[in-house]
N, C-alpha and C. Protein backbone atom coordinates (compact mmCIF):
# COMPACT_ATOMS: atom_id res chain seq x y z
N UNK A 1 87.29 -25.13 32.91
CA UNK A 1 87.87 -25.56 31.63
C UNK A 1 88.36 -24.32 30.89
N UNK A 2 89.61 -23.95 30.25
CA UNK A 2 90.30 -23.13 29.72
C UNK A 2 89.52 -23.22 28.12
N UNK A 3 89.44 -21.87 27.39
CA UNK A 3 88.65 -21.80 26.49
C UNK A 3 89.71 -22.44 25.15
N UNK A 4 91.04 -22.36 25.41
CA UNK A 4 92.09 -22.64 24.71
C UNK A 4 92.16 -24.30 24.20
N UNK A 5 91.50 -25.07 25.14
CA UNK A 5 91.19 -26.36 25.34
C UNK A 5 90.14 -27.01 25.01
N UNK A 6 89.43 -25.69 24.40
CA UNK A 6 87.92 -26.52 23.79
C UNK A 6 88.44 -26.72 22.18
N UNK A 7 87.85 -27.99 21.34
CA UNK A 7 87.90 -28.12 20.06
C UNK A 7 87.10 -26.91 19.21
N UNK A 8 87.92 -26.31 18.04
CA UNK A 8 87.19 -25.07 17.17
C UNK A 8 86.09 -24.91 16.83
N UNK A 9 85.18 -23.96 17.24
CA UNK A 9 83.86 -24.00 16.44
C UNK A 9 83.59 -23.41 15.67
N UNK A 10 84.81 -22.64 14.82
CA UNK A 10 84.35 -21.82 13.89
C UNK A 10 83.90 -21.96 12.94
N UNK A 11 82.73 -22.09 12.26
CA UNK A 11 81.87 -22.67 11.34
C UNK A 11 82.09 -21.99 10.39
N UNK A 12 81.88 -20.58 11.01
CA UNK A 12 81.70 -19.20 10.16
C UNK A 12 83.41 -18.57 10.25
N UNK A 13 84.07 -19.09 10.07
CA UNK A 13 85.55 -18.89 10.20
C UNK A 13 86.16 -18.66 8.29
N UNK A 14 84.79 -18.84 7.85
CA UNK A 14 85.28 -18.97 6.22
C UNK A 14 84.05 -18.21 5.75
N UNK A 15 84.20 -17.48 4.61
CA UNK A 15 82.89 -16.60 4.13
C UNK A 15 82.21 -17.70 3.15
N UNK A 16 81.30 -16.97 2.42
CA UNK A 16 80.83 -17.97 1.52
C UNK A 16 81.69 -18.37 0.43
N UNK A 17 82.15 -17.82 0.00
CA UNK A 17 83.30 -18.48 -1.28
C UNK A 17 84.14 -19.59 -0.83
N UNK A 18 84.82 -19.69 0.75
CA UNK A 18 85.63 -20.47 0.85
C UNK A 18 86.61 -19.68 1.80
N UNK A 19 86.85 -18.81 2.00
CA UNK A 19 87.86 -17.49 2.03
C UNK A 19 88.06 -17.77 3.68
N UNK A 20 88.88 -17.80 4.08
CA UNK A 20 89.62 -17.24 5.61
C UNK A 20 89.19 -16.13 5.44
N UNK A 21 88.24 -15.67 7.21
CA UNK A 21 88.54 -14.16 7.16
C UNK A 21 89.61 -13.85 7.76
N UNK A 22 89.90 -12.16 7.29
CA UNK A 22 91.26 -11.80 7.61
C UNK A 22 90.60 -10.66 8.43
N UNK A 23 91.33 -10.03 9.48
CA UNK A 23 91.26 -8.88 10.05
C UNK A 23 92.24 -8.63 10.87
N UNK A 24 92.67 -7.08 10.18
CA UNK A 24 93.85 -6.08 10.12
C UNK A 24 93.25 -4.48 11.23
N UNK A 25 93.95 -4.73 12.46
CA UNK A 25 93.88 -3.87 13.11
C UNK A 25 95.36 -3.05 12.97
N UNK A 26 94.35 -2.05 12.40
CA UNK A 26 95.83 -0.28 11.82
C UNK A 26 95.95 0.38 12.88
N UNK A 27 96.92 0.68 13.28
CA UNK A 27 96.95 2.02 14.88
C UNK A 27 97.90 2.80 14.75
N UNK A 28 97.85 3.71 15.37
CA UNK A 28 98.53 4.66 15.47
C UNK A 28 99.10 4.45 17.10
N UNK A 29 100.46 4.09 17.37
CA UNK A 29 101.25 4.26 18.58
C UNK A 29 101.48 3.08 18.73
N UNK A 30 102.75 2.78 18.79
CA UNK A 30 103.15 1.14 19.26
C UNK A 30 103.29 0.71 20.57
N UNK A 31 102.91 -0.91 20.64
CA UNK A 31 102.32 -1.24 21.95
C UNK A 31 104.09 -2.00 21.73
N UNK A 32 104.33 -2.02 23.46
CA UNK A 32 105.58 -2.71 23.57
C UNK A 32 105.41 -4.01 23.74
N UNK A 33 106.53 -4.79 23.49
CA UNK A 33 106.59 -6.07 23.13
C UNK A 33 106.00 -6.94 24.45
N UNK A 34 106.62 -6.54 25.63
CA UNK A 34 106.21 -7.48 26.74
C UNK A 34 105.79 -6.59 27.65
N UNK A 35 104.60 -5.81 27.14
CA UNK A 35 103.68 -5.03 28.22
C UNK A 35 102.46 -5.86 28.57
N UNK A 36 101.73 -5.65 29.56
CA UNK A 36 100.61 -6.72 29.74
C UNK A 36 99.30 -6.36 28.52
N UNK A 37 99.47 -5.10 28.03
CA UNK A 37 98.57 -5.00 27.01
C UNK A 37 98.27 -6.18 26.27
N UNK A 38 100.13 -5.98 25.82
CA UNK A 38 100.74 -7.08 24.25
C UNK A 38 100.03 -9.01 24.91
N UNK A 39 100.20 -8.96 26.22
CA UNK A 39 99.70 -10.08 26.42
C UNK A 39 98.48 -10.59 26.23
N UNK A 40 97.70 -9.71 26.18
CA UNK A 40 96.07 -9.67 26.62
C UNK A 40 96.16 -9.86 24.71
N UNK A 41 96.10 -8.50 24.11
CA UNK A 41 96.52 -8.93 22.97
C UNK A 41 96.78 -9.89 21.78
N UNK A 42 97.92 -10.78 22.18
CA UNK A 42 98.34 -11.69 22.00
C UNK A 42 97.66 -13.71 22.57
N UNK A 43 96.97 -13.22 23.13
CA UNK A 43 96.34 -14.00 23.96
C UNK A 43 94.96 -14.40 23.07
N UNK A 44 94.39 -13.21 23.10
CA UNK A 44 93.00 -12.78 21.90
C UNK A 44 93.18 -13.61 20.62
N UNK A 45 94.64 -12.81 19.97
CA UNK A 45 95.10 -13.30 18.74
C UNK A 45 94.92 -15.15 18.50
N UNK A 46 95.77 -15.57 19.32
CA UNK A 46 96.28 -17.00 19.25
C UNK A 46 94.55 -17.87 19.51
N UNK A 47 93.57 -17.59 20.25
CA UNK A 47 92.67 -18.04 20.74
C UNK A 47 91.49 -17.95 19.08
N UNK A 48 91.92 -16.82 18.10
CA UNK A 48 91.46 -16.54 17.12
C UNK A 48 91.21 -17.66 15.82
N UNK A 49 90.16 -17.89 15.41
CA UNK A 49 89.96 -18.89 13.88
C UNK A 49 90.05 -17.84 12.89
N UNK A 50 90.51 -16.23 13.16
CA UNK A 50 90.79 -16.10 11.79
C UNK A 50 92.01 -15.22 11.90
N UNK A 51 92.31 -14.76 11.03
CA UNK A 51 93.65 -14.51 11.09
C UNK A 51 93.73 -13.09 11.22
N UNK A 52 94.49 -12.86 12.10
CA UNK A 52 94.80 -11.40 13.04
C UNK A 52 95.71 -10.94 12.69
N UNK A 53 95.86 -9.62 11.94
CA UNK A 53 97.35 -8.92 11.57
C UNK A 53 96.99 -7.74 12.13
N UNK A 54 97.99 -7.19 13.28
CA UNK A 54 98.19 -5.50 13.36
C UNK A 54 99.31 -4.89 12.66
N UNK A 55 98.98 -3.20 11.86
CA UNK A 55 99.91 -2.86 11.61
C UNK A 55 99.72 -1.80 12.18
N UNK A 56 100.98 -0.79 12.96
CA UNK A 56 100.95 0.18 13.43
C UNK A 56 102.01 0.98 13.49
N UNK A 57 101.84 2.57 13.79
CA UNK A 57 102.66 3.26 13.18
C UNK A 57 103.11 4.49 14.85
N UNK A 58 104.19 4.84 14.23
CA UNK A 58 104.12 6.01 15.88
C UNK A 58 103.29 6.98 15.79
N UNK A 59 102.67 7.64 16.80
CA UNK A 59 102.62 9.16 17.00
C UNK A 59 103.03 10.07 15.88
N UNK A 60 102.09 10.93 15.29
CA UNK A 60 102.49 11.80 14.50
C UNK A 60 101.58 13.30 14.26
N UNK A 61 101.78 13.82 13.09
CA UNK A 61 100.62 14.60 12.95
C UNK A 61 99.30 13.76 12.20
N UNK A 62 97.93 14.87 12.73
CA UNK A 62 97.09 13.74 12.00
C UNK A 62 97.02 14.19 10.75
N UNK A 63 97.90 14.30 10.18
CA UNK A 63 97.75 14.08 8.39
C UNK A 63 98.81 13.20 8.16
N UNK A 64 99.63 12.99 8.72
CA UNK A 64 100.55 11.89 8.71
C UNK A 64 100.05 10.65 8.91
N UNK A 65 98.96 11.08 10.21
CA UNK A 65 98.44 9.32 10.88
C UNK A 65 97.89 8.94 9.65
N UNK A 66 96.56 10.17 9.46
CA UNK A 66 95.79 9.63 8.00
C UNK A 66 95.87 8.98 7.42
N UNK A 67 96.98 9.47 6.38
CA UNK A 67 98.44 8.85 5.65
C UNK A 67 98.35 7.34 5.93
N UNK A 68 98.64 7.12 6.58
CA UNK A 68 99.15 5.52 7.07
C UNK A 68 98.13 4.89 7.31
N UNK A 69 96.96 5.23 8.18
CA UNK A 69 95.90 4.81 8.07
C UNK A 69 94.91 4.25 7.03
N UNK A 70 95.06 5.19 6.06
CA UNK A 70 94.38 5.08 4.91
C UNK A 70 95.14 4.17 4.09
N UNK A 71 96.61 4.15 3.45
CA UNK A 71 97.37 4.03 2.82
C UNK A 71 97.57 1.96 3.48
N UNK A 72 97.38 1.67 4.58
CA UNK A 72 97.30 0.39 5.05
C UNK A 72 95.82 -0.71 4.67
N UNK A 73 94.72 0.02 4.30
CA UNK A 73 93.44 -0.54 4.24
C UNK A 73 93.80 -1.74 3.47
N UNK A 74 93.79 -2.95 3.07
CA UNK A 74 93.73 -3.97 2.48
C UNK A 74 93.05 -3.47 1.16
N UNK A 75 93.16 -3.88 0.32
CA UNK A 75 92.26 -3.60 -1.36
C UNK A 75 90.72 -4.76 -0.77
N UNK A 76 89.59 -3.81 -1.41
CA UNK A 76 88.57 -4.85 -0.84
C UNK A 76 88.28 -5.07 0.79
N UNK A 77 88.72 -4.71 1.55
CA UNK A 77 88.48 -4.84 2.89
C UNK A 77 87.20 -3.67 3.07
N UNK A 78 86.57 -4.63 4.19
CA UNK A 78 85.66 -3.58 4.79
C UNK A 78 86.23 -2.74 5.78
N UNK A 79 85.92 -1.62 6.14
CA UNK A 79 86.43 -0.77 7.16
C UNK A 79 85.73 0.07 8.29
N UNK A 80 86.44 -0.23 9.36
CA UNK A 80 85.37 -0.32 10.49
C UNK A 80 86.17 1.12 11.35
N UNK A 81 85.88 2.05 11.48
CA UNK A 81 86.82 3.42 11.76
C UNK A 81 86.28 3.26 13.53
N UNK A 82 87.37 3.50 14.20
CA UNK A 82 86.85 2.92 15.84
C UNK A 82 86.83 4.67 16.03
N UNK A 83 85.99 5.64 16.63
CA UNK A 83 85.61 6.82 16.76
C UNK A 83 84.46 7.37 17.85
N UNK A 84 84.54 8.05 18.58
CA UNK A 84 83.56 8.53 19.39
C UNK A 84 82.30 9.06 18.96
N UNK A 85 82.45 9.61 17.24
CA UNK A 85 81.28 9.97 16.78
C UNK A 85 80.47 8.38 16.10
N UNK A 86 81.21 7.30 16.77
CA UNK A 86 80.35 6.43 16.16
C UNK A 86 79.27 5.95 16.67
N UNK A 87 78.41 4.56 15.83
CA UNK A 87 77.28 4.10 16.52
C UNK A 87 77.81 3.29 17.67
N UNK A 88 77.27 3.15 18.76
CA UNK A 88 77.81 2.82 20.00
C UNK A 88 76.80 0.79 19.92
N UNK A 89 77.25 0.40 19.26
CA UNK A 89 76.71 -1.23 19.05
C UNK A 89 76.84 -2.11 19.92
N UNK A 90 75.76 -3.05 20.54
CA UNK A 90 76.26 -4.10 21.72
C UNK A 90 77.22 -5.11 20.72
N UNK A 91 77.67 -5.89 21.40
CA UNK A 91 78.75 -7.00 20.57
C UNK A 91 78.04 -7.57 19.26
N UNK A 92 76.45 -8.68 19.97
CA UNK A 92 75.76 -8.91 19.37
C UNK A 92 75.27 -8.30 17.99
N UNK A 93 75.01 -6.71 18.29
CA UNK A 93 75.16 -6.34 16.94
C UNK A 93 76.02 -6.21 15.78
N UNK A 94 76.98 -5.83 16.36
CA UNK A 94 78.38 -6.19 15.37
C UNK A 94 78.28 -7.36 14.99
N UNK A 95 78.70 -8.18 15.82
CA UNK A 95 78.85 -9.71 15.42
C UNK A 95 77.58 -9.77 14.37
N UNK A 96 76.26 -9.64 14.05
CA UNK A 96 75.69 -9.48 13.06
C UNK A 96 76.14 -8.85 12.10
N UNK A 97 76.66 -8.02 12.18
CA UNK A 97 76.77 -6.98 11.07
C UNK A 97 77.94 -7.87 10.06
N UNK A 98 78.64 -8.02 10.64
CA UNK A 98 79.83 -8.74 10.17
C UNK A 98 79.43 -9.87 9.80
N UNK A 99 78.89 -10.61 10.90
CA UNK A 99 78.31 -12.42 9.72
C UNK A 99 77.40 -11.72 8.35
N UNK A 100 76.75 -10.63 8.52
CA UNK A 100 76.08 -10.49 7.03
C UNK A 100 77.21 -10.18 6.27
N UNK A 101 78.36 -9.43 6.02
CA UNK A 101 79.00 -9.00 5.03
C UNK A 101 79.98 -10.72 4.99
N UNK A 102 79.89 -11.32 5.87
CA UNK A 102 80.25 -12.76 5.50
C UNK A 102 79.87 -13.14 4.52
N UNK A 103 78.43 -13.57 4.76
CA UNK A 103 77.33 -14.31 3.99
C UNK A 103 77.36 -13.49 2.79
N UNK A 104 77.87 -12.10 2.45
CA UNK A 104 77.90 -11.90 1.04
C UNK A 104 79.47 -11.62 0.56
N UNK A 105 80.37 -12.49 1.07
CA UNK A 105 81.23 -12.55 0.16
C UNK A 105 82.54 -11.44 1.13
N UNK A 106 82.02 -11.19 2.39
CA UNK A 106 83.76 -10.36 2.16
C UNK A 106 84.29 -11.49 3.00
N UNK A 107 85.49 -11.55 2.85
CA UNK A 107 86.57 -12.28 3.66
C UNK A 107 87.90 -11.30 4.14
N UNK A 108 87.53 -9.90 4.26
CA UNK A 108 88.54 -9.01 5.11
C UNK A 108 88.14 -8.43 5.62
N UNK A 109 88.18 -7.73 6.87
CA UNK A 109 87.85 -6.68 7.80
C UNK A 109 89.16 -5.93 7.98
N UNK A 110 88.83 -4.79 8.14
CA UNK A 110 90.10 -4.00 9.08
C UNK A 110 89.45 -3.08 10.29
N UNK A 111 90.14 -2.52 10.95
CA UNK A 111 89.63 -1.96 12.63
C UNK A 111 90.93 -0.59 12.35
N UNK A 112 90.48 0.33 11.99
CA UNK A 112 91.18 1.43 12.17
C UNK A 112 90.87 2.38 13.62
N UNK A 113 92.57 2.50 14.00
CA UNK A 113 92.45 3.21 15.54
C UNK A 113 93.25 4.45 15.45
N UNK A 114 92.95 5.55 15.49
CA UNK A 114 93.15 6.94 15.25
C UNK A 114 94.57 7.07 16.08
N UNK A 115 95.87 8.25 16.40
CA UNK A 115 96.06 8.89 17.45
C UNK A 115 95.11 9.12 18.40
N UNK A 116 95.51 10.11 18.94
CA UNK A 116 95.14 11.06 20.10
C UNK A 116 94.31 12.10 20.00
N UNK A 117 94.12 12.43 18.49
CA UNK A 117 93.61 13.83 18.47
C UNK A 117 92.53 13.45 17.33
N UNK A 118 92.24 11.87 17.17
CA UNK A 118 91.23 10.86 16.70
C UNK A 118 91.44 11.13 14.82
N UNK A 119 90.64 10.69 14.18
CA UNK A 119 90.88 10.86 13.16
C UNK A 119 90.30 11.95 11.94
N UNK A 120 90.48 12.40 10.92
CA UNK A 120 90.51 13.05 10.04
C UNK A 120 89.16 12.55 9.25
N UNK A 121 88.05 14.02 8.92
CA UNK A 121 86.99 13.77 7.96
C UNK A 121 87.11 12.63 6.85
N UNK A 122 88.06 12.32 6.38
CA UNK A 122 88.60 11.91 5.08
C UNK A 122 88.86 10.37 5.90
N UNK A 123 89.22 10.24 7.03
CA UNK A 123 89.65 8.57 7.50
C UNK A 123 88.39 8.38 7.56
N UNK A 124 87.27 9.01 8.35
CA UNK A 124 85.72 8.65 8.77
C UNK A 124 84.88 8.19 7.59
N UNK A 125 85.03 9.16 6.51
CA UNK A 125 84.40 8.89 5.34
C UNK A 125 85.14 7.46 4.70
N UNK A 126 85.71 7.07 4.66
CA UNK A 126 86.65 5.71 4.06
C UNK A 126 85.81 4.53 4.92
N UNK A 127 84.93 4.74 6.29
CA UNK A 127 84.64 3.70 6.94
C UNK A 127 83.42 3.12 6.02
N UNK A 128 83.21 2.23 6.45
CA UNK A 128 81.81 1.32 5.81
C UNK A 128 80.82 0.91 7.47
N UNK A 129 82.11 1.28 8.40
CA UNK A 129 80.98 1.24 9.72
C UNK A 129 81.90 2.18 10.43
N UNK A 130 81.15 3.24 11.12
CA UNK A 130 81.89 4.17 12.01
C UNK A 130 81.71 3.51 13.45
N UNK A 131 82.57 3.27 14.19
CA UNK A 131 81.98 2.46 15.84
C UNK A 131 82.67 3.15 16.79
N UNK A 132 81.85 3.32 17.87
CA UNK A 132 82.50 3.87 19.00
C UNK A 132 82.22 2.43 20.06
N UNK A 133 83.19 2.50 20.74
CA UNK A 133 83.74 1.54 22.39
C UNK A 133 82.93 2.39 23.69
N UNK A 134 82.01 3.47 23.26
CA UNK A 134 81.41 4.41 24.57
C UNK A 134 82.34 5.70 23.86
N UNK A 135 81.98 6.50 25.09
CA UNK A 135 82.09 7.68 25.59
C UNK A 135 82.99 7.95 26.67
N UNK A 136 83.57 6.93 27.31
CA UNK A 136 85.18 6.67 27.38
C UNK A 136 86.29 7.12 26.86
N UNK A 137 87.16 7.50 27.23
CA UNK A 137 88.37 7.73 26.43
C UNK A 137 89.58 6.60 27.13
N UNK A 138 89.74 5.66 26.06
CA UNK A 138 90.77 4.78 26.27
C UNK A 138 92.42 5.22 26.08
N UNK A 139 93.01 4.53 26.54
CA UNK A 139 94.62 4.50 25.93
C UNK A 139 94.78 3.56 24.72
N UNK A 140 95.35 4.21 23.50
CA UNK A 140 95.07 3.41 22.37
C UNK A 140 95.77 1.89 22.29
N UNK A 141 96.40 1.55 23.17
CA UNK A 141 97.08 0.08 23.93
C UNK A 141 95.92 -0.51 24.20
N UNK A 142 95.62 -0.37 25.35
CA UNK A 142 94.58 -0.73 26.02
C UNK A 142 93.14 -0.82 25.03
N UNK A 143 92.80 0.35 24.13
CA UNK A 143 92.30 -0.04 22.78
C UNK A 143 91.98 -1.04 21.90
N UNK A 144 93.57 -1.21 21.80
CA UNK A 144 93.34 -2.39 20.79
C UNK A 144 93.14 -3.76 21.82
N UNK A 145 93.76 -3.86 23.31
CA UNK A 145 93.52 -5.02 23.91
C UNK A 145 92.04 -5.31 23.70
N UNK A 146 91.43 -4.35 24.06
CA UNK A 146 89.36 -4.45 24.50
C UNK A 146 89.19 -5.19 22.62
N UNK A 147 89.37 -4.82 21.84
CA UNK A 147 89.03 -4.60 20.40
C UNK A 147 89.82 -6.04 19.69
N UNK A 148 90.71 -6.68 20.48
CA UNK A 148 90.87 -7.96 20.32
C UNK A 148 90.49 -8.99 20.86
N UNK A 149 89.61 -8.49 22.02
CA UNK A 149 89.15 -9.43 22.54
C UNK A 149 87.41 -9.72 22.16
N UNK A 150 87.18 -8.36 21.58
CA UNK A 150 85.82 -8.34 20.57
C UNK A 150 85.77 -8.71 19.94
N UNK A 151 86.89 -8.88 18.99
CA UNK A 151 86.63 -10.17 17.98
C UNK A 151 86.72 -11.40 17.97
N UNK A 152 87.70 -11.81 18.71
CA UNK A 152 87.07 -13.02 19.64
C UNK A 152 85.82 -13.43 19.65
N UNK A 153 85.05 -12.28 20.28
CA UNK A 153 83.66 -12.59 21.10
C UNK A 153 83.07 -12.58 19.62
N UNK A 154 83.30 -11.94 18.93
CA UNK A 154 82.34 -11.80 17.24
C UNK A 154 82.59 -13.55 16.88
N UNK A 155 83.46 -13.74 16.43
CA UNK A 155 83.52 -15.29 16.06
C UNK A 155 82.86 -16.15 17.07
N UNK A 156 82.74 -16.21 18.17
CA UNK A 156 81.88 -16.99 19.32
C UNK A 156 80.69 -16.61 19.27
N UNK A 157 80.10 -15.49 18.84
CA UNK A 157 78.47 -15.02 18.91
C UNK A 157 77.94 -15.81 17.37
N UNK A 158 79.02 -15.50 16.31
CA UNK A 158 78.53 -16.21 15.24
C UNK A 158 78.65 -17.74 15.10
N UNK A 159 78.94 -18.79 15.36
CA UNK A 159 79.02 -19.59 16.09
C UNK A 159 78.23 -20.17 16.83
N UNK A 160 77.42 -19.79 17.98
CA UNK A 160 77.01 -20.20 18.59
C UNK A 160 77.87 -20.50 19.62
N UNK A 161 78.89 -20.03 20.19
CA UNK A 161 79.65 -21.11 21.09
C UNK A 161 79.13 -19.96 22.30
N UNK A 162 79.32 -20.83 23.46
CA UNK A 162 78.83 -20.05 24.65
C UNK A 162 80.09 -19.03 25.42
N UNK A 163 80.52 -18.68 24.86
CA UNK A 163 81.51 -17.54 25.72
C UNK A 163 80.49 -16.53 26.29
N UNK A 164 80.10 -16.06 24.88
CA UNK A 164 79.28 -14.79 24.77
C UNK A 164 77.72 -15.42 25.91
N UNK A 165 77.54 -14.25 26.87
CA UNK A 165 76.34 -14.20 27.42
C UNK A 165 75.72 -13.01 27.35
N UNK A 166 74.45 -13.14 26.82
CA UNK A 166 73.62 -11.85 26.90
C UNK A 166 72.64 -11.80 28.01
């Protein structure tokens, strides 16, 4: 059975006020339109109960990326800085972390993804959660594919729906 084909379970698809959550993945380097990334991607997105916006910018210097990085955060959004110096969290934990800032009221997330040469003291400090994907070094494409398909799995862990197996 295709997961696309099951009826919604997103319970937790709304914070406590009422609110759609929103979550805004910022990057640095654009993914092309019909690469298999964008599919995987796009795939994540559409399968999503909450609403998925990327904004992203080219290659630059990192005071430029900064710049854009910072300068994109939503007003009120929580911010989740994706980084190697971060805490390295199973899904499960995230997906907690996030149903609590539910349950008190936020209804935005954002997922900031550095260049190449990762991000700036000043982007790290702006986070409200620093996270690392491992000790890996990804392609920031391929990045955001893994990191859309985590949120996915975050809305299914909170939920209850069985995608997620631990």
């Amino acid at each position: 059975m295709l997961l696309t084909s099951l009826p919604p379970l997103f319970i937790m698809s709304k914070n406590k006020t009422g609110k759609k959550m929103k979550v805004t993945i910022i990057a640095i380097g654009k993914c092309k339109k019909n690469s298999p990334e964008a599919e995987i991607i796009a795939e994540y997105v559409k399968r999503s109960a909450w609403q998925v916006c990327i904004k992203e910018a080219d290659n630059s210097t990192q005071a430029e990326e900064a710049k854009f990085l910072q300068g994109a955060i939503p007003a009120g959004a929580k911010v989740i800085v994706l980084d190697e110096r971060g805490e390295n969290l199973k899904s499960l934990e995230l997906a907690h972390k996030i149903e609590n800032w539910q349950i008190n009221g936020c209804s935005e997330i954002c997922f900031l993804i550095g260049g190449a040469d990762g991000h700036l003291p000043e982007t790290r400090q702006r986070a409200d959660l620093l996270l690392s994907f491992g000790k890996l070094t990804l392609p920031h494409i391929l990045m955001r594919a893994v990191l859309a398909e985590q949120i996915y799995r975050i809305q299914t862990i909170i939920n209850h729906h069985p995608y997620h197996r631990e």
